[in-house]
N, C-alpha and C. Protein backbone atom coordinates (compact mmCIF):
# COMPACT_ATOMS: atom_id res chain seq x y z
N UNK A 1 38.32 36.60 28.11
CA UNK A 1 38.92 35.77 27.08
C UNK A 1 38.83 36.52 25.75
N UNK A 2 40.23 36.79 25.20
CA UNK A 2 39.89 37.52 23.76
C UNK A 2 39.44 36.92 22.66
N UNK A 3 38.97 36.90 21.46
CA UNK A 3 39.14 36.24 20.43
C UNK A 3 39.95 36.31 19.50
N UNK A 4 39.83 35.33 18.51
CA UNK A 4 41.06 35.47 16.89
C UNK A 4 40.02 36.08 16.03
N UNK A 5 41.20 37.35 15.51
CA UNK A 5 40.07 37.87 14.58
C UNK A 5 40.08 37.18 13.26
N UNK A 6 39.50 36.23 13.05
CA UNK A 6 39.41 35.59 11.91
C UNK A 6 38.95 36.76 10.55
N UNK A 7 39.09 36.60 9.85
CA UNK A 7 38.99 37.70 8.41
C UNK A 7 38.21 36.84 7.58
N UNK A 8 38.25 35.60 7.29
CA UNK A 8 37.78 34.89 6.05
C UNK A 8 36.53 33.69 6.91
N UNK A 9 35.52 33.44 6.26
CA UNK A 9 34.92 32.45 6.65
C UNK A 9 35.34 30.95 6.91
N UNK A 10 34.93 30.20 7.06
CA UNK A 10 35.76 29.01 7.95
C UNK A 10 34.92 28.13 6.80
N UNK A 11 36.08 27.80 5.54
CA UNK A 11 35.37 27.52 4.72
C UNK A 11 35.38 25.90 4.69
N UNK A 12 36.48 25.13 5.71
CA UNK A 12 36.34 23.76 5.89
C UNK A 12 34.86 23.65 6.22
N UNK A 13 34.40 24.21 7.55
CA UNK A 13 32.94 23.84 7.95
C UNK A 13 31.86 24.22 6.92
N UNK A 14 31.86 24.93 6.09
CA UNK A 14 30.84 25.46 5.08
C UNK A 14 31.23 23.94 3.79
N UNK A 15 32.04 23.96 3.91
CA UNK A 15 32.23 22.48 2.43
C UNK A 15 31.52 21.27 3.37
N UNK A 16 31.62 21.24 4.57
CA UNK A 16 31.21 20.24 5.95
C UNK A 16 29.11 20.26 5.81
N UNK A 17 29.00 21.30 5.75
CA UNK A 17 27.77 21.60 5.72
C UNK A 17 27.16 21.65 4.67
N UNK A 18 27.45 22.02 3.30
CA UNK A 18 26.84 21.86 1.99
C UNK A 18 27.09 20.24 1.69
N UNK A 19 27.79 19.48 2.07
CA UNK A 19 28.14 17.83 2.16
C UNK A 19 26.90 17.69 3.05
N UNK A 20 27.00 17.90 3.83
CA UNK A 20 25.42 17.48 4.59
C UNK A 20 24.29 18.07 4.69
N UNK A 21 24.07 19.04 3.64
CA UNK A 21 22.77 19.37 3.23
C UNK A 21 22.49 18.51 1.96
N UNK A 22 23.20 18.06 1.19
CA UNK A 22 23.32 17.38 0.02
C UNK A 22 22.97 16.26 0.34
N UNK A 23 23.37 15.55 1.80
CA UNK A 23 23.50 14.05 1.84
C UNK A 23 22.18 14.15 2.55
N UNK A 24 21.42 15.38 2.76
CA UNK A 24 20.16 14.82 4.06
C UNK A 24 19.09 14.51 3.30
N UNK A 25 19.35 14.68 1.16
CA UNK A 25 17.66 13.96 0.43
C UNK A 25 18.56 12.46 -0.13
N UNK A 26 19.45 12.54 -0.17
CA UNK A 26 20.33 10.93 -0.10
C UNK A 26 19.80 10.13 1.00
N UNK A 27 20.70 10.40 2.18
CA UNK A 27 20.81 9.09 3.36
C UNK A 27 19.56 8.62 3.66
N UNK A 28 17.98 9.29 3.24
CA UNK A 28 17.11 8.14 3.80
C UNK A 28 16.83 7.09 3.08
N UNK A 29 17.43 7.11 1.32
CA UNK A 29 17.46 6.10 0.09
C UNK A 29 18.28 5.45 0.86
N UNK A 30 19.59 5.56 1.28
CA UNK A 30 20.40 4.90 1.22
C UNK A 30 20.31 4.09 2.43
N UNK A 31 19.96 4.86 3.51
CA UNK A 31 18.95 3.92 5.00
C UNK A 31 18.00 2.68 4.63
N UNK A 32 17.10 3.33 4.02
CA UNK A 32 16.04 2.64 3.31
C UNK A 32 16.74 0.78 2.81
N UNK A 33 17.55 1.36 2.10
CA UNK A 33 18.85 -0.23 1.47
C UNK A 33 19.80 -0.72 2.49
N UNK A 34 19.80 0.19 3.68
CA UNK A 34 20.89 -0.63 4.78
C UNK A 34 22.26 -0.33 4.69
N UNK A 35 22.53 0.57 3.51
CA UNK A 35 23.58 1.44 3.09
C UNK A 35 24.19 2.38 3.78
N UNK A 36 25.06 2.20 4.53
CA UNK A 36 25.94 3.47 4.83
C UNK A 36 26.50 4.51 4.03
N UNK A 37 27.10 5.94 4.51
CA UNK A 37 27.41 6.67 3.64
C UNK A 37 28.87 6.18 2.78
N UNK A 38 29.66 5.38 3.36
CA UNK A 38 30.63 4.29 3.40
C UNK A 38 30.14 3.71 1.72
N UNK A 39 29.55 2.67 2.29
CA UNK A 39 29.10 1.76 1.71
C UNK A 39 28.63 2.63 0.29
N UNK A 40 27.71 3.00 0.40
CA UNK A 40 27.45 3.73 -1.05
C UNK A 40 28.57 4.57 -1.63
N UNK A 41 29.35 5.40 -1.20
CA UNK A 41 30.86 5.74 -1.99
C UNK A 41 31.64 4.50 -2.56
N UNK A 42 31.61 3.61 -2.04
CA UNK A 42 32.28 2.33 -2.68
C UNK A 42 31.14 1.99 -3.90
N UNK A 43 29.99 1.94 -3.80
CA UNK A 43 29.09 1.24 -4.37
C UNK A 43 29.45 2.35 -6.16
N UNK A 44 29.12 3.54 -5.71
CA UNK A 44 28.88 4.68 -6.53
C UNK A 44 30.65 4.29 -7.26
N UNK A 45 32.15 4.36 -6.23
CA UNK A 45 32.84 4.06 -7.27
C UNK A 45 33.08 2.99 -8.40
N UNK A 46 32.24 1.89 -8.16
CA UNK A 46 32.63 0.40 -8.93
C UNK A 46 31.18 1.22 -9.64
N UNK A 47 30.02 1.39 -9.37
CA UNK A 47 29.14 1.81 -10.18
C UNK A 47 29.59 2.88 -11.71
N UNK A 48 30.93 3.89 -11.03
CA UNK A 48 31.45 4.56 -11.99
C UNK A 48 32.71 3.99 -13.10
N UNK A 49 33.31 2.71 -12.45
CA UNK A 49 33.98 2.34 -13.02
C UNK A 49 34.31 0.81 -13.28
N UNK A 50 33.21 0.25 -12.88
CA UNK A 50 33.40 -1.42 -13.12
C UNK A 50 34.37 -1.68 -11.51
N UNK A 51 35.35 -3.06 -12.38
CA UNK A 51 36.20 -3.63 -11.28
C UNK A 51 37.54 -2.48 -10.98
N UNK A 52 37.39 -2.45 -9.74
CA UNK A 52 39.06 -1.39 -9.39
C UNK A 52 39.33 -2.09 -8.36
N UNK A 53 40.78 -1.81 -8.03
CA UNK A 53 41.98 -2.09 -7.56
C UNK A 53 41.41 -1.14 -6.04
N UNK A 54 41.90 -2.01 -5.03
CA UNK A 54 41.07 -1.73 -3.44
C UNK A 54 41.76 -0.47 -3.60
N UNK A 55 42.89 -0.29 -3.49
CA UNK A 55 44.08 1.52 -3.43
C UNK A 55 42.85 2.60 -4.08
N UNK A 56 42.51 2.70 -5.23
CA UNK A 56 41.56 3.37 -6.24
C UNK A 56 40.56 3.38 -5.29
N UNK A 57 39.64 2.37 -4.76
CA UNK A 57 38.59 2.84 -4.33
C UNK A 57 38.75 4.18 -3.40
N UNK A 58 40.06 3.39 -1.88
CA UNK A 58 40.16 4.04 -0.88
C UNK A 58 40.24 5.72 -0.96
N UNK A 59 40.97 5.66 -2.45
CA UNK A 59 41.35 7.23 -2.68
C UNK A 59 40.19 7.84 -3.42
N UNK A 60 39.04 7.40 -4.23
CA UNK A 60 38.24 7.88 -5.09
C UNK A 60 36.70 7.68 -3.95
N UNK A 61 36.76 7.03 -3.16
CA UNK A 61 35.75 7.15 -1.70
C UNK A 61 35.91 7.49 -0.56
N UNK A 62 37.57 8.30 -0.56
CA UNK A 62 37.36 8.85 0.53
C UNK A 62 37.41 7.79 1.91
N UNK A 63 37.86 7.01 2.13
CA UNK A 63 37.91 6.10 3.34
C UNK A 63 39.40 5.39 2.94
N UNK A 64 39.91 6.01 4.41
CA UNK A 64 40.94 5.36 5.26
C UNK A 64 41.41 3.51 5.19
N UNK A 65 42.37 3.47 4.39
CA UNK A 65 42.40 1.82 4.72
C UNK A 65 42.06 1.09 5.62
N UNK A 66 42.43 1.23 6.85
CA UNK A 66 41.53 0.43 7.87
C UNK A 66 40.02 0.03 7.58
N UNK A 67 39.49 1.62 7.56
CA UNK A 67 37.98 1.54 7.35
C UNK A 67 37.42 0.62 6.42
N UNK A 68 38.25 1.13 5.30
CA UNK A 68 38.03 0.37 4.13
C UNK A 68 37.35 -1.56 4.62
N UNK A 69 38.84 -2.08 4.95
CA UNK A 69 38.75 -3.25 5.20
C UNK A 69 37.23 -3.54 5.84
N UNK A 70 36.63 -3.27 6.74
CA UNK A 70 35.45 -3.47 7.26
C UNK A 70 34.41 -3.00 6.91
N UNK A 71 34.36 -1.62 5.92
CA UNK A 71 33.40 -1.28 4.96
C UNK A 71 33.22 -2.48 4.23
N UNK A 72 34.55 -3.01 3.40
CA UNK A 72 34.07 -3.91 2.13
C UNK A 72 34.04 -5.33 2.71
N UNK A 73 34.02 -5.77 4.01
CA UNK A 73 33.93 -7.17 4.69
C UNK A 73 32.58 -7.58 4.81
N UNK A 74 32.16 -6.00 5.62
CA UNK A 74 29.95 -5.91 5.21
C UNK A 74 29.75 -6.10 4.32
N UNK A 75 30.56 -5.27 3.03
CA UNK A 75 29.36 -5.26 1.91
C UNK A 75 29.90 -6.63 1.07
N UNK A 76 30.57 -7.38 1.28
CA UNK A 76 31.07 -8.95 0.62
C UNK A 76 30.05 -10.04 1.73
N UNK A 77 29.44 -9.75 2.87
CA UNK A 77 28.55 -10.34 3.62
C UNK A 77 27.59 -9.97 3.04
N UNK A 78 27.17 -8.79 2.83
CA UNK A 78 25.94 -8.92 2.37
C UNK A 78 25.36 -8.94 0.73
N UNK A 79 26.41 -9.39 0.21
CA UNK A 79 26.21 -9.92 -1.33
C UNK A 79 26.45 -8.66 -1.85
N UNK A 80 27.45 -7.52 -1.70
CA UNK A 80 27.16 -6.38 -2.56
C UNK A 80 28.43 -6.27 -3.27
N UNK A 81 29.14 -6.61 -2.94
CA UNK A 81 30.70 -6.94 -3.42
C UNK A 81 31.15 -8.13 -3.74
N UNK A 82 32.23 -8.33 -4.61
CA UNK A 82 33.33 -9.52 -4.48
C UNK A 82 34.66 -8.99 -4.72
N UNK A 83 35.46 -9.71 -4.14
CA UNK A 83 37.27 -9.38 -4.50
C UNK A 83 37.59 -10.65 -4.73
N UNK A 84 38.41 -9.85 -5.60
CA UNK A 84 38.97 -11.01 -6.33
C UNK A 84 40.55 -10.73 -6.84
N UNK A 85 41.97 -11.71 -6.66
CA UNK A 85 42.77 -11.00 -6.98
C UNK A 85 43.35 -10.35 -8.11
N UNK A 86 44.03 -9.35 -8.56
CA UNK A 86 44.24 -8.73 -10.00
C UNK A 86 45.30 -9.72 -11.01
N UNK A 87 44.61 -9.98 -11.67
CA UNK A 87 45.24 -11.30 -12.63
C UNK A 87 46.46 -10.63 -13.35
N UNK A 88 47.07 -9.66 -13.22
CA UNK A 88 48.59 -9.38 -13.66
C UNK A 88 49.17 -8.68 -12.46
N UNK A 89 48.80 -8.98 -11.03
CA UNK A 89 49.66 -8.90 -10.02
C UNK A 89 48.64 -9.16 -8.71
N UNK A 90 49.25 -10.52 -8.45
CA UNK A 90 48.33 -11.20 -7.54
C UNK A 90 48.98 -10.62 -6.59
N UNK A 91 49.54 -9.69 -5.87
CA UNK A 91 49.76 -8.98 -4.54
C UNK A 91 48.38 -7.33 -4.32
N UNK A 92 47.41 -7.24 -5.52
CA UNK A 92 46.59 -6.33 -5.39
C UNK A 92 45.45 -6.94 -5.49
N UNK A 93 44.40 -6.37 -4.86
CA UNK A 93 42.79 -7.02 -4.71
C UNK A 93 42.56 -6.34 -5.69
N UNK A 94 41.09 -6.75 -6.24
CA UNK A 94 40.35 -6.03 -7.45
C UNK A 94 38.62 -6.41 -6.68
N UNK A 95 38.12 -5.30 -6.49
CA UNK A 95 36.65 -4.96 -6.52
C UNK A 95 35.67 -4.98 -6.91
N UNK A 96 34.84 -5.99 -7.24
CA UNK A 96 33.61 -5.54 -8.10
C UNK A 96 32.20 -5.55 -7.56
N UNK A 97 31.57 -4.47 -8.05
CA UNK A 97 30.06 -4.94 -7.48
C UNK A 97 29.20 -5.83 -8.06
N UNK A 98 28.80 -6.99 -6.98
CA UNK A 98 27.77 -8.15 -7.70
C UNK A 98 26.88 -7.86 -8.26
N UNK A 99 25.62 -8.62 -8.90
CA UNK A 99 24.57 -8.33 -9.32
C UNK A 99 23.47 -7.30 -8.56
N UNK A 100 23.87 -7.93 -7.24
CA UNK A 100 22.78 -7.87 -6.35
C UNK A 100 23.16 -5.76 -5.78
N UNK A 101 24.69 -5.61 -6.04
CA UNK A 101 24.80 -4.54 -5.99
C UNK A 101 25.06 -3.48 -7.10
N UNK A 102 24.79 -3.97 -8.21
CA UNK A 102 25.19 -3.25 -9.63
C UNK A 102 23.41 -3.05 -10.00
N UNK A 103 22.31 -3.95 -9.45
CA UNK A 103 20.99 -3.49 -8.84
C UNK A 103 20.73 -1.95 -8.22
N UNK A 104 21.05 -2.03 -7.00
CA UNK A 104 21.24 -0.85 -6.21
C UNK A 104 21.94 0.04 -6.15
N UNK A 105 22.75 0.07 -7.28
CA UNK A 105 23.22 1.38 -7.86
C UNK A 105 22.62 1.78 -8.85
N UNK A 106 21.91 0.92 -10.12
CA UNK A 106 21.24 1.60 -11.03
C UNK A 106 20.10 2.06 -10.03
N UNK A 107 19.20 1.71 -8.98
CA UNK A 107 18.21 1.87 -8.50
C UNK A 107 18.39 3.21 -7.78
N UNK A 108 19.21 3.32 -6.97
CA UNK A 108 19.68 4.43 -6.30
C UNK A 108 19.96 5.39 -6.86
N UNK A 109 20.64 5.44 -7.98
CA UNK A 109 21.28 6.30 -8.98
C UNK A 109 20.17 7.10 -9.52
N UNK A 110 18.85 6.46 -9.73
CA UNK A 110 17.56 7.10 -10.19
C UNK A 110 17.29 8.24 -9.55
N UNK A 111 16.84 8.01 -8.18
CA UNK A 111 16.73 8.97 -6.92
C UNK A 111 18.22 9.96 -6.84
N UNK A 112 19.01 10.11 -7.23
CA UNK A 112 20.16 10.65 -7.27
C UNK A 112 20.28 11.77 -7.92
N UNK A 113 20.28 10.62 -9.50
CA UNK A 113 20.04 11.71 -10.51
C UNK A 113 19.10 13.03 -10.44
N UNK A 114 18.09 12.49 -10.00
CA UNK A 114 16.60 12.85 -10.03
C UNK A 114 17.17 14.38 -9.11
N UNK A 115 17.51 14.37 -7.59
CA UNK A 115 18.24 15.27 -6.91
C UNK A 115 19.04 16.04 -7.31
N UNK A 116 20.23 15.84 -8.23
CA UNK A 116 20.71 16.67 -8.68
C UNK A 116 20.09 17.58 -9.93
N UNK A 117 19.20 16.74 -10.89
CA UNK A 117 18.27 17.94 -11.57
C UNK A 117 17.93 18.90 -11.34
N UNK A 118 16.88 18.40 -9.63
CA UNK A 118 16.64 19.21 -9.01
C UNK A 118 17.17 20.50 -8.23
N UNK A 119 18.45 20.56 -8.21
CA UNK A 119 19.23 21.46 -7.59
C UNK A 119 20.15 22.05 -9.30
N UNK A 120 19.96 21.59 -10.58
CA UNK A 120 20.51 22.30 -11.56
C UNK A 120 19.23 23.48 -11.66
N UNK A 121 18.54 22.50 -12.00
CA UNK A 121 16.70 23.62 -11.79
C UNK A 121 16.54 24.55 -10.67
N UNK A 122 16.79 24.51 -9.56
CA UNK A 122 16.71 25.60 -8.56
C UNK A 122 17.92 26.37 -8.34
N UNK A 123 19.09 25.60 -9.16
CA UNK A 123 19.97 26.73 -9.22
C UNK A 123 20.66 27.65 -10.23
N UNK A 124 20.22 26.94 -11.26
CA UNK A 124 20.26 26.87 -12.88
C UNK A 124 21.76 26.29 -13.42
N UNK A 125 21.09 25.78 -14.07
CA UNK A 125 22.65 24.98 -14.91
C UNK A 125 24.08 25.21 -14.85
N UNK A 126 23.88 26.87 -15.44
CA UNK A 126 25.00 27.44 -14.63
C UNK A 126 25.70 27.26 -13.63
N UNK A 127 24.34 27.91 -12.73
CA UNK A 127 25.05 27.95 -11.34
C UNK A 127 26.23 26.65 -10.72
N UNK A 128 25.27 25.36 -11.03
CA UNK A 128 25.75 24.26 -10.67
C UNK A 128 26.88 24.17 -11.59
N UNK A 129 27.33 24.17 -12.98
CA UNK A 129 28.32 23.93 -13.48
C UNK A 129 29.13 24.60 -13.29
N UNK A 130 29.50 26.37 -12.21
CA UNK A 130 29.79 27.15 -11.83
C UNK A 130 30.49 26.31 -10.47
N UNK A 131 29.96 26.01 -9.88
CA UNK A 131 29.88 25.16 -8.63
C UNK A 131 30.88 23.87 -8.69
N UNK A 132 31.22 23.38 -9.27
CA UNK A 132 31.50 21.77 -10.15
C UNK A 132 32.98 22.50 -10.34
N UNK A 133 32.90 23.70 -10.93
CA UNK A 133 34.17 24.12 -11.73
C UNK A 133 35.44 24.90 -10.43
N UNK A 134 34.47 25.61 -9.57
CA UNK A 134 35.17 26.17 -8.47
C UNK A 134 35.94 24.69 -7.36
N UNK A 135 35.02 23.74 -7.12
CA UNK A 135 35.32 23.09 -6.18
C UNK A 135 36.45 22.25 -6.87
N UNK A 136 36.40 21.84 -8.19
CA UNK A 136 37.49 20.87 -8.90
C UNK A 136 38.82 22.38 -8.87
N UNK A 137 38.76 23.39 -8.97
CA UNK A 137 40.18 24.31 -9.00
C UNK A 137 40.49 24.77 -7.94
N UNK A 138 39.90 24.37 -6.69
CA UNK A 138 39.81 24.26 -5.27
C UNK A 138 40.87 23.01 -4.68
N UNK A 139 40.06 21.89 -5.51
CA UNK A 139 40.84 21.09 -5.18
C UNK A 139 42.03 20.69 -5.79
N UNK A 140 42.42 21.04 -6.73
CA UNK A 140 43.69 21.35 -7.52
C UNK A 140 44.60 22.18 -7.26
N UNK A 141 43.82 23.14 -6.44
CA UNK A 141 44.92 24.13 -6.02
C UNK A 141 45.55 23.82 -4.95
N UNK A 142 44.72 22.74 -3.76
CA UNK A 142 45.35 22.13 -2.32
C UNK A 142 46.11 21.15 -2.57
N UNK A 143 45.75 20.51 -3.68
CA UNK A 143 47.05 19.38 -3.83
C UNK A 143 48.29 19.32 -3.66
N UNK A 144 49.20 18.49 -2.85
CA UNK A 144 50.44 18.64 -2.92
C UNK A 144 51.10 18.50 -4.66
N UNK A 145 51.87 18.69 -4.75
CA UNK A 145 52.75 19.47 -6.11
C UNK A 145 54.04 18.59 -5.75
């Protein structure tokens, strides 16, 4: 059996793997709260931006509409969400995180923060703002046009 001579590193799986070296001092906080990796991207977007429009989340967390729907059905069961419809066009939901989850994002966010210090410090400021700058003109450059 021959192989493909590949030339360049297989840089989907390397973005695959720095995502889950990143998420392995996260997910036991977020275990710890009953939080999926789901669940906290939603949490983290209303945490970044108040109430949004369900479309905004799906695209700023990364989850599939379907998913969506049953991500935010848990987290409206378990007091971490409410929807509610958008008062200048009642055909769009609007998102917000409750008390009980605008809690566990400042709480979480501590341990977060705290992680990424830690990786500006072991990699130096630079590096990481180096890092931040490649992956945002990375992803600007794959965008459809």
């Amino acid at each position: 059996m021959s192989t493909t001579p590949f030339v360049h590193r297989n840089l989907p799986r390397l973005l695959l793997q720095a995502r889950e070296a990143v998420m392995a001092h996260t997910r036991p906080s977020l275990r710890e709260h009953e939080l999926s990796d789901q669940q906290w991207r939603v949490l983290r977007v209303l945490g970044e931006h108040g109430a949004v429009e369900t479309g905004r989340v799906a695209r700023e967390a990364f989850i599939l509409g379907p998913s969506l729907t049953g991500v935010l059905a848990r987290m409206e069961r378990d007091d971490l969400i409410q929807r509610s419809r958008d008062p200048e066009d009642q055909r769009r939901t609007v998102i917000e995180a409750t008390a009980k989850g605008k809690r566990l994002v400042k709480k979480l966010s501590g341990t977060i923060e705290a992680h990424y210090a830690w990786l500006e410090q072991s990699m130096s400021k630079a590096k990481l703002g180096q890092l931040y700058k490649l992956l945002d003109e990375l992803i600007a450059l794959e965008q459809p046009s």
